[in-house]
PDB file of N, CA and C in Angstrom:
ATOM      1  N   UNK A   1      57.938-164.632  61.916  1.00  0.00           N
ATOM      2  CA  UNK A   1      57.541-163.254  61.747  1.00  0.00           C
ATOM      3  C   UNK A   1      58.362-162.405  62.719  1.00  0.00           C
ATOM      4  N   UNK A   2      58.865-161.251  62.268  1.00  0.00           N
ATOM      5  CA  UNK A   2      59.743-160.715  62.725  1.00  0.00           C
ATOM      6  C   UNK A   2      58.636-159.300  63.883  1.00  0.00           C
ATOM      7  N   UNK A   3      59.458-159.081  65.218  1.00  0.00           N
ATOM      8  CA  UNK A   3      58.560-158.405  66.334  1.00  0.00           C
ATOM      9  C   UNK A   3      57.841-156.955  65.739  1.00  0.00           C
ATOM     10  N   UNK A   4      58.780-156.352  64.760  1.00  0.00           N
ATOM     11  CA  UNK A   4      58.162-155.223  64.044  1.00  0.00           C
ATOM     12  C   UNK A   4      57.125-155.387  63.188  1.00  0.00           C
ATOM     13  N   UNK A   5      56.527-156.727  62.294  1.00  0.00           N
ATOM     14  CA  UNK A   5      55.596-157.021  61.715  1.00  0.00           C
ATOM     15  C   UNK A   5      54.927-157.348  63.047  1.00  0.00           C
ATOM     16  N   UNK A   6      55.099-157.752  63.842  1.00  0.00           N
ATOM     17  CA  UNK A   6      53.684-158.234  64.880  1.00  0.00           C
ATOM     18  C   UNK A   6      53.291-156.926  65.200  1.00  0.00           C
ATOM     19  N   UNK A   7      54.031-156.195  66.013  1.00  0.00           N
ATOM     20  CA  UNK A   7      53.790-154.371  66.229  1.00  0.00           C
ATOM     21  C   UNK A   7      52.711-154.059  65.321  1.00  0.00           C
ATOM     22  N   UNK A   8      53.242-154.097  64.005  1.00  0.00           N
ATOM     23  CA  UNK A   8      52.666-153.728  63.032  1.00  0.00           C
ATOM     24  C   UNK A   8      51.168-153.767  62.934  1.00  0.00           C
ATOM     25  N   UNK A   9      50.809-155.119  63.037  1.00  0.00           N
ATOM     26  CA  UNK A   9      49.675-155.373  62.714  1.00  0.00           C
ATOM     27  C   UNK A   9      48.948-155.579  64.130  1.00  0.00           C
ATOM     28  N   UNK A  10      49.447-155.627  65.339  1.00  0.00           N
ATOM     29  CA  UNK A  10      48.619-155.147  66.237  1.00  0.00           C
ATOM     30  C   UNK A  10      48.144-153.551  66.674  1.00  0.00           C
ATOM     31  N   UNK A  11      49.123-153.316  65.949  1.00  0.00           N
ATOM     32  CA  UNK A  11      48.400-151.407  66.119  1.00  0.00           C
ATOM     33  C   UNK A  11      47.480-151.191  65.246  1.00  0.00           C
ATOM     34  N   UNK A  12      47.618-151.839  63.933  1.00  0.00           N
ATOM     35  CA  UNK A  12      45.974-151.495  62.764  1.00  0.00           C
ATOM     36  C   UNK A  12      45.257-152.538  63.756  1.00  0.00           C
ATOM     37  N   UNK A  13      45.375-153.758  64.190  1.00  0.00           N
ATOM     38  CA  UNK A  13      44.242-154.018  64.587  1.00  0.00           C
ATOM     39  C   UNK A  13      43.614-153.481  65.661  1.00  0.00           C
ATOM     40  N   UNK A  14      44.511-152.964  66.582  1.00  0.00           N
ATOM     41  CA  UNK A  14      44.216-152.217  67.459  1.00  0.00           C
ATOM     42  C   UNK A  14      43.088-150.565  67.145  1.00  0.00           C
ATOM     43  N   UNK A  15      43.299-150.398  66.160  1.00  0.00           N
ATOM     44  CA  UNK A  15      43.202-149.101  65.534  1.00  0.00           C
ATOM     45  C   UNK A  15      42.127-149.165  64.708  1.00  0.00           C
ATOM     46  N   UNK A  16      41.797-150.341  64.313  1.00  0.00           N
ATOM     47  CA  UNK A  16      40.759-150.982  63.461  1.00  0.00           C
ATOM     48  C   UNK A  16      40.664-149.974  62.204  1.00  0.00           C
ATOM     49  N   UNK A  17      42.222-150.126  61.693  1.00  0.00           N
ATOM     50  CA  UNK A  17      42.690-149.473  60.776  1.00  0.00           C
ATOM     51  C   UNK A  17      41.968-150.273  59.571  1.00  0.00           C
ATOM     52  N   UNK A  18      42.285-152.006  59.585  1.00  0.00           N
ATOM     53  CA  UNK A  18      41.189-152.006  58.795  1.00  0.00           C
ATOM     54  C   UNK A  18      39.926-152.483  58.190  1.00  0.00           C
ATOM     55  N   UNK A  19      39.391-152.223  58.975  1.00  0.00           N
ATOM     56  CA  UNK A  19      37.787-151.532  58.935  1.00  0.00           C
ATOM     57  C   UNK A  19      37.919-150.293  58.453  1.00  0.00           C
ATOM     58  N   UNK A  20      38.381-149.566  58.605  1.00  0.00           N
ATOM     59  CA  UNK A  20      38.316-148.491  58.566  1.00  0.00           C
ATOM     60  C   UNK A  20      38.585-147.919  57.154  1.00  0.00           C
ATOM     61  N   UNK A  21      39.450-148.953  56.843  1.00  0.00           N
ATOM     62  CA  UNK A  21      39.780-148.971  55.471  1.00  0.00           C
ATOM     63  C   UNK A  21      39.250-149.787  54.485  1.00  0.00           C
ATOM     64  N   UNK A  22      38.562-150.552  55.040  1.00  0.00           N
ATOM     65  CA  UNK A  22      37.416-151.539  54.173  1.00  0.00           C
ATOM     66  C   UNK A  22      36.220-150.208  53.860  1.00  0.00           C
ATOM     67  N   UNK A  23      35.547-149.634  54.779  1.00  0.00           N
ATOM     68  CA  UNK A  23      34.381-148.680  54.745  1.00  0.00           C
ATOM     69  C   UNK A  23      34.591-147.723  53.749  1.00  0.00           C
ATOM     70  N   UNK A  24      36.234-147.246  53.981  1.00  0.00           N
ATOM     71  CA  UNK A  24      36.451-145.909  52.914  1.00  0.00           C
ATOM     72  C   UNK A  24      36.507-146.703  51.905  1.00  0.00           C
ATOM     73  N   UNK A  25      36.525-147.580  51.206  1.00  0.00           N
ATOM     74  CA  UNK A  25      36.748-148.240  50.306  1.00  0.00           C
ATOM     75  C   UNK A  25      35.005-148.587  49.462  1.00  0.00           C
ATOM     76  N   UNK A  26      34.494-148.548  50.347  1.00  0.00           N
ATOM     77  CA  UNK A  26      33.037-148.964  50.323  1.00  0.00           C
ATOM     78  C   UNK A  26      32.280-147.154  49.775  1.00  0.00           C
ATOM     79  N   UNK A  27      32.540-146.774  50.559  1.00  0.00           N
ATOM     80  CA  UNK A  27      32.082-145.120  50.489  1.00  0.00           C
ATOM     81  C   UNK A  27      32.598-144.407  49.122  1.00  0.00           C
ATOM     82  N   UNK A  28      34.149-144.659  48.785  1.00  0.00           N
ATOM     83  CA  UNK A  28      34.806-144.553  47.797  1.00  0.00           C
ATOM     84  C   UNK A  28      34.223-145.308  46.211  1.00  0.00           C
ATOM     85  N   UNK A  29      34.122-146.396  46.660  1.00  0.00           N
ATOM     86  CA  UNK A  29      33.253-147.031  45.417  1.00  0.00           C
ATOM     87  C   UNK A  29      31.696-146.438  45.091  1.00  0.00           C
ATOM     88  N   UNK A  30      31.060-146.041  45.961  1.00  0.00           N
ATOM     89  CA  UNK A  30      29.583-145.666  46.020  1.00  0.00           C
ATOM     90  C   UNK A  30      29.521-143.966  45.414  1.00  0.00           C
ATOM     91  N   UNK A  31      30.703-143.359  45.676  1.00  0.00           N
ATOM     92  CA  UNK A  31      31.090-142.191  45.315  1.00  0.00           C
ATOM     93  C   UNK A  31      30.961-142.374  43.508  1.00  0.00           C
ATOM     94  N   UNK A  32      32.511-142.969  43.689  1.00  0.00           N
ATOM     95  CA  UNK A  32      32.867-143.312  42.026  1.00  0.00           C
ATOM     96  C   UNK A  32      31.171-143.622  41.050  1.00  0.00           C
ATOM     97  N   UNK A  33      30.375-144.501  41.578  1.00  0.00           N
ATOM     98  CA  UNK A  33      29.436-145.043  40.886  1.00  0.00           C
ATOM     99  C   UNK A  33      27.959-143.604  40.786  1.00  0.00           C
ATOM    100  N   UNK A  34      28.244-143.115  41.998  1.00  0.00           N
ATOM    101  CA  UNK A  34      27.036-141.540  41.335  1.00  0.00           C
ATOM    102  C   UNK A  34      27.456-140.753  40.718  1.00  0.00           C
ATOM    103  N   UNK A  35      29.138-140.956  40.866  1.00  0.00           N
ATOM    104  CA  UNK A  35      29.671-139.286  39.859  1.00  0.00           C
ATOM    105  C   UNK A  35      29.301-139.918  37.964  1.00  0.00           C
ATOM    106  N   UNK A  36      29.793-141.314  37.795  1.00  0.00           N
ATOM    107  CA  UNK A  36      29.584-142.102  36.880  1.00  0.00           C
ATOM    108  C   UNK A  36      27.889-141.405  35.748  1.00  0.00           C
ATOM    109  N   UNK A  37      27.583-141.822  36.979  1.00  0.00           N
ATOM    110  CA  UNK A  37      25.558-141.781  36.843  1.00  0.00           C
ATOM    111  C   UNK A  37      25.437-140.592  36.482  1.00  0.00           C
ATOM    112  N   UNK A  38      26.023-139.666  37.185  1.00  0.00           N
ATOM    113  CA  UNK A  38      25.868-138.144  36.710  1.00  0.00           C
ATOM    114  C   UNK A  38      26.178-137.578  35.599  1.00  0.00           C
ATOM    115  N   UNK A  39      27.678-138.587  35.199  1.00  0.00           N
ATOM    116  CA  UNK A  39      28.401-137.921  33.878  1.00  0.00           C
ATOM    117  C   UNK A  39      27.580-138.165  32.872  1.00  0.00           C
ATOM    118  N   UNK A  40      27.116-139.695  33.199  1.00  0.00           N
ATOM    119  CA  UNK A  40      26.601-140.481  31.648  1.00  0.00           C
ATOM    120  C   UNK A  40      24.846-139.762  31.401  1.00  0.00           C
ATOM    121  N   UNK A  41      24.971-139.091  32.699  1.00  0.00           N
ATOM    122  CA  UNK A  41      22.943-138.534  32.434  1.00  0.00           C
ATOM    123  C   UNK A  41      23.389-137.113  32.318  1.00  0.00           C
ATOM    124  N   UNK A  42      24.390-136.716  32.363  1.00  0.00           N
ATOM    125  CA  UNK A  42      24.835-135.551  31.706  1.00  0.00           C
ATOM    126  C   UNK A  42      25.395-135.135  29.988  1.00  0.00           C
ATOM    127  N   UNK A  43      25.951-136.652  30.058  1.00  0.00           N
ATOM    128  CA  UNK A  43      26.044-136.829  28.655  1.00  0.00           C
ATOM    129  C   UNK A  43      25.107-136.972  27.132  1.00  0.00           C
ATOM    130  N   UNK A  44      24.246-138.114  27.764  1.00  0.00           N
ATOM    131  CA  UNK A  44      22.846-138.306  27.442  1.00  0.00           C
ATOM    132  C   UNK A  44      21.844-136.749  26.706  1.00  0.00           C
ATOM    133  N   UNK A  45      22.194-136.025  28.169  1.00  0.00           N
ATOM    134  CA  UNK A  45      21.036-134.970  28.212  1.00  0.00           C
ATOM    135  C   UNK A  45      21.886-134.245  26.592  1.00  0.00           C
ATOM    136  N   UNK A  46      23.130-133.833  27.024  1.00  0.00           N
ATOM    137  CA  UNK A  46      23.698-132.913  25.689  1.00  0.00           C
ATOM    138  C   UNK A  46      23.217-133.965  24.426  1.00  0.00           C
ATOM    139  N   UNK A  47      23.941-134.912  24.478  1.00  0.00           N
ATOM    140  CA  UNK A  47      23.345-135.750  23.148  1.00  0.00           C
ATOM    141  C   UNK A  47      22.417-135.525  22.526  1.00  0.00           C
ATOM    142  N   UNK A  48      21.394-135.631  23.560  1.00  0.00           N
ATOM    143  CA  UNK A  48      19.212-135.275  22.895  1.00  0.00           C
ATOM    144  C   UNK A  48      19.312-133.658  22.540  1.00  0.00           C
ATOM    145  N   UNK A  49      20.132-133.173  23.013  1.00  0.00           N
ATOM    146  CA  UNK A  49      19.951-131.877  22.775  1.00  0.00           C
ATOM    147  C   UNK A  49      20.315-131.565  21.490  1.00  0.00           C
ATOM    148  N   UNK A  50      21.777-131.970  21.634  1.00  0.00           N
ATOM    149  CA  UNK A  50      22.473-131.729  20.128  1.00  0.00           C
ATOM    150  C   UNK A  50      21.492-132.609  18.804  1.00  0.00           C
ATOM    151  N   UNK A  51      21.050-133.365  19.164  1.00  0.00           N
ATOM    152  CA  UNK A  51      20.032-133.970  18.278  1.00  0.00           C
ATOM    153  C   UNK A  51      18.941-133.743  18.194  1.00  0.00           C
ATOM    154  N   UNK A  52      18.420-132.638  19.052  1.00  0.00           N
ATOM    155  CA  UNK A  52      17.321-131.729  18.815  1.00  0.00           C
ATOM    156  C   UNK A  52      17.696-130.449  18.280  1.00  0.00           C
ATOM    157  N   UNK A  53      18.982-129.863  17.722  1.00  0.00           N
ATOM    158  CA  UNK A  53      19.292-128.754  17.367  1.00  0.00           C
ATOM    159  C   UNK A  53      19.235-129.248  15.991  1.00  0.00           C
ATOM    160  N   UNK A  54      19.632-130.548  15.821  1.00  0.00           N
ATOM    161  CA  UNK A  54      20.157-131.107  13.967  1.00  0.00           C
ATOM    162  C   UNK A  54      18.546-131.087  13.534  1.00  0.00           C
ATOM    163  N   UNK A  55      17.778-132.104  14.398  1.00  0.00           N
ATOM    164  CA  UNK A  55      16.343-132.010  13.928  1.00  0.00           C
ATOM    165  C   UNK A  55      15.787-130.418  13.272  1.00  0.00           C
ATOM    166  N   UNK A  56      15.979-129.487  14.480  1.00  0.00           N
ATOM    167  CA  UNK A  56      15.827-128.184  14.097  1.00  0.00           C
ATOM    168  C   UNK A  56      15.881-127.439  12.781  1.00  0.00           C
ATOM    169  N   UNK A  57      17.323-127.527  12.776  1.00  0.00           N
ATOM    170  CA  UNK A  57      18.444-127.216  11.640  1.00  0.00           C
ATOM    171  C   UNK A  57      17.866-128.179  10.273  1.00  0.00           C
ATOM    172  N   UNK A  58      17.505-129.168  10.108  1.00  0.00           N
ATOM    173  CA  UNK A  58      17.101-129.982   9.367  1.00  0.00           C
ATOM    174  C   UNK A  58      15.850-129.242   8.578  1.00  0.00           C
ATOM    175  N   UNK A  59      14.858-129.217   9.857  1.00  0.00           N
ATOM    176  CA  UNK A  59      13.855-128.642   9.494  1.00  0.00           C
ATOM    177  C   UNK A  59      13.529-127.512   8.987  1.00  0.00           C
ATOM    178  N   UNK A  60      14.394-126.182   9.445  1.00  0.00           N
ATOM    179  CA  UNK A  60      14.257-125.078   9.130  1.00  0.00           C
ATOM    180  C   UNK A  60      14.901-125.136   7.702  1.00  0.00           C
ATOM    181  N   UNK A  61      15.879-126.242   7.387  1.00  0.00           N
ATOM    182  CA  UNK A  61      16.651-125.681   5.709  1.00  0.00           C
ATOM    183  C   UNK A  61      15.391-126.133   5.032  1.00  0.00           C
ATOM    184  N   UNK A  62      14.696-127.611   5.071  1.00  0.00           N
ATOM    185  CA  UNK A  62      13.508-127.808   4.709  1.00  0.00           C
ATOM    186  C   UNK A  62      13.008-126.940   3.902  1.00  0.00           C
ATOM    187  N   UNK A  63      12.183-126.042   5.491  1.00  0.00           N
ATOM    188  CA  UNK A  63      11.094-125.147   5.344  1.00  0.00           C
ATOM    189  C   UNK A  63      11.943-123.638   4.190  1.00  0.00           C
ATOM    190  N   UNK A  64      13.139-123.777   4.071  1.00  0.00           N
ATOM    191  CA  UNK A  64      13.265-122.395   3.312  1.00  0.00           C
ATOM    192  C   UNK A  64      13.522-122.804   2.119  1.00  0.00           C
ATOM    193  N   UNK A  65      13.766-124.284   1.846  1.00  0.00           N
ATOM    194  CA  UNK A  65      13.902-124.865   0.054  1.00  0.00           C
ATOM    195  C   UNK A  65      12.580-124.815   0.006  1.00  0.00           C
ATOM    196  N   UNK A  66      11.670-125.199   0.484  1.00  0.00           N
ATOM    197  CA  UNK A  66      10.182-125.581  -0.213  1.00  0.00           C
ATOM    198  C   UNK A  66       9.574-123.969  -0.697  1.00  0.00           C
ATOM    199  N   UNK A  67      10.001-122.776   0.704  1.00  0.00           N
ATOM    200  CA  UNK A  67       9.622-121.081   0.341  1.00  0.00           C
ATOM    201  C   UNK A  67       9.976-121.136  -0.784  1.00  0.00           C
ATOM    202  N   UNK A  68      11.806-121.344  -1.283  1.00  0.00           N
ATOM    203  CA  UNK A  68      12.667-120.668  -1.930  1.00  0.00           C
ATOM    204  C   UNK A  68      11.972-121.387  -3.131  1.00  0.00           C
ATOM    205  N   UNK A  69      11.569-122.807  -3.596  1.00  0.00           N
ATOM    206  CA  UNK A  69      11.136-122.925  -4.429  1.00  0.00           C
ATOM    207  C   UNK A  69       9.543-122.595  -4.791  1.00  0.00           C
ATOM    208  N   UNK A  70       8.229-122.190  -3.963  1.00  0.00           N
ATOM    209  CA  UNK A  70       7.545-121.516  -4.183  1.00  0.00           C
ATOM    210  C   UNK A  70       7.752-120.045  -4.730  1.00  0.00           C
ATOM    211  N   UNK A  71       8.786-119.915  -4.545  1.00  0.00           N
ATOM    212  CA  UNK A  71       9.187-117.980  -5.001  1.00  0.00           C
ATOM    213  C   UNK A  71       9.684-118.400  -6.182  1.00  0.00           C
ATOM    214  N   UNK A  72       9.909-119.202  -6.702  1.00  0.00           N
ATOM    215  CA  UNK A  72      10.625-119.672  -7.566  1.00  0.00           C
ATOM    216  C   UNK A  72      12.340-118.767  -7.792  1.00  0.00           C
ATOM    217  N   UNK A  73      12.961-119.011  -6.383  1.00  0.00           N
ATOM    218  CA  UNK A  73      14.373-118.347  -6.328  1.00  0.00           C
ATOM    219  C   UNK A  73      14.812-120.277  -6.388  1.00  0.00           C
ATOM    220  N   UNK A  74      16.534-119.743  -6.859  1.00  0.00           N
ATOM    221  CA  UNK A  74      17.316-120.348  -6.759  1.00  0.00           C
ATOM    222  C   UNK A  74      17.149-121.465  -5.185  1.00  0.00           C
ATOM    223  N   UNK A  75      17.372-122.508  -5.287  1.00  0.00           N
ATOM    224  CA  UNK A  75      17.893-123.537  -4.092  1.00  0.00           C
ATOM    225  C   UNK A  75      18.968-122.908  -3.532  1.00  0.00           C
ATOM    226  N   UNK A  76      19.688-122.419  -2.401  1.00  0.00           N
ATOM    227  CA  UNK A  76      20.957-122.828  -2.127  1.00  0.00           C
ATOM    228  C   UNK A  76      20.680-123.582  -0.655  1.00  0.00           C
ATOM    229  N   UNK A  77      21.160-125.093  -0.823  1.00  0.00           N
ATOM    230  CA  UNK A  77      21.505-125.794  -0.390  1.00  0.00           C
ATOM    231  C   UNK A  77      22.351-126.061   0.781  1.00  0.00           C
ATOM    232  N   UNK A  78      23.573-125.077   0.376  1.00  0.00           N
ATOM    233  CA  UNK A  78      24.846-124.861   0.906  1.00  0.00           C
ATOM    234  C   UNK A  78      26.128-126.053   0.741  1.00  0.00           C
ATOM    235  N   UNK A  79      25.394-126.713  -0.966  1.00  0.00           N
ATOM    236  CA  UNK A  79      26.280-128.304  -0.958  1.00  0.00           C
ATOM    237  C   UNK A  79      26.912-127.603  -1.996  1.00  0.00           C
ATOM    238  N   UNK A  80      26.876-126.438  -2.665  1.00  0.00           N
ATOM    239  CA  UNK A  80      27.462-126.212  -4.213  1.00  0.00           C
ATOM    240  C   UNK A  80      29.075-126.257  -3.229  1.00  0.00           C
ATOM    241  N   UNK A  81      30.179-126.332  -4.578  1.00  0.00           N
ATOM    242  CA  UNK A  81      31.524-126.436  -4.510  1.00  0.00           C
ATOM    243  C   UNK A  81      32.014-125.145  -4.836  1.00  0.00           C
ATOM    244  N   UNK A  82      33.276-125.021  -4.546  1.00  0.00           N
ATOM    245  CA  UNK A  82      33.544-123.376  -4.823  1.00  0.00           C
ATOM    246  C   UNK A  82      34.317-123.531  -6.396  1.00  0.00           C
ATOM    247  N   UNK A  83      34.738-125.027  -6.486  1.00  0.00           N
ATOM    248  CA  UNK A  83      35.467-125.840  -7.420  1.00  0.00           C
ATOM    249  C   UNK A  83      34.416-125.443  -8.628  1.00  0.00           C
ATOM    250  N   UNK A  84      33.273-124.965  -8.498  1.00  0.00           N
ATOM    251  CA  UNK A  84      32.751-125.409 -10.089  1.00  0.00           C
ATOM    252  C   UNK A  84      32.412-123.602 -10.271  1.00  0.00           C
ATOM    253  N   UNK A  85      33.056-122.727  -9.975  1.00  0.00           N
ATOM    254  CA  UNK A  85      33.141-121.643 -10.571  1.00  0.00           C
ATOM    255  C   UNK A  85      34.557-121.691 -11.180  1.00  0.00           C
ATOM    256  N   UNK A  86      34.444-120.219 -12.143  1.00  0.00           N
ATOM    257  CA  UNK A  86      35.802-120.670 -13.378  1.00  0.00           C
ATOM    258  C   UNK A  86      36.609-119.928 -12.381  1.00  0.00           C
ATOM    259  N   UNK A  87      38.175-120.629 -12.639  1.00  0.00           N
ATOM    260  CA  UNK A  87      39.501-119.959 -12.356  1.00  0.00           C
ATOM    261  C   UNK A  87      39.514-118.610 -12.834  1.00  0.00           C
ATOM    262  N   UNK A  88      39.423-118.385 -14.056  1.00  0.00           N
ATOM    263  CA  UNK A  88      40.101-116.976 -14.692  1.00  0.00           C
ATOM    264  C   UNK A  88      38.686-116.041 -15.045  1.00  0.00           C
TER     265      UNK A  88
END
């Protein structure tokens, strides 16, 4: 081993460079793993949401086919095609 590698590694050990760098490493991982936790319970939350807006949306077209057919008006759905009116 050459005198500049001994230098070397007696100044981190001296320096308890690493430890020091084991801990940030430790702190760094513990970091990574709550931001994680946060994204995925952030994600989650929009999910239920957006799937409480479809429920919504579901429900309310429901509730205006069952009106629309008590009034006895037309269904619209919003499934007709624009394809089945005439060209000319």
């Amino acid at each position: 081993m050459c005198a500049d590698a001994r230098m070397a590694i007696r100044q981190v050990a001296e320096m308890h460079l690493d430890e020091r760098l084991e801990k940030s490493r430790e702190v760094l991982g513990k970091q990574i793993a709550v931001g994680q936790q946060k994204v995925s319970s952030a994600y989650n939350r929009l999910w239920a949401e957006m799937e409480a807006m479809r429920e919504a949306q579901r429900k309310r077209a429901e509730e205006a086919r069952l009106q629309a057919e008590k009034e006895g008006r037309p269904v619209d759905d919003g499934k007709k095609c624009k394809s089945d009116t005439p060209l000319l």
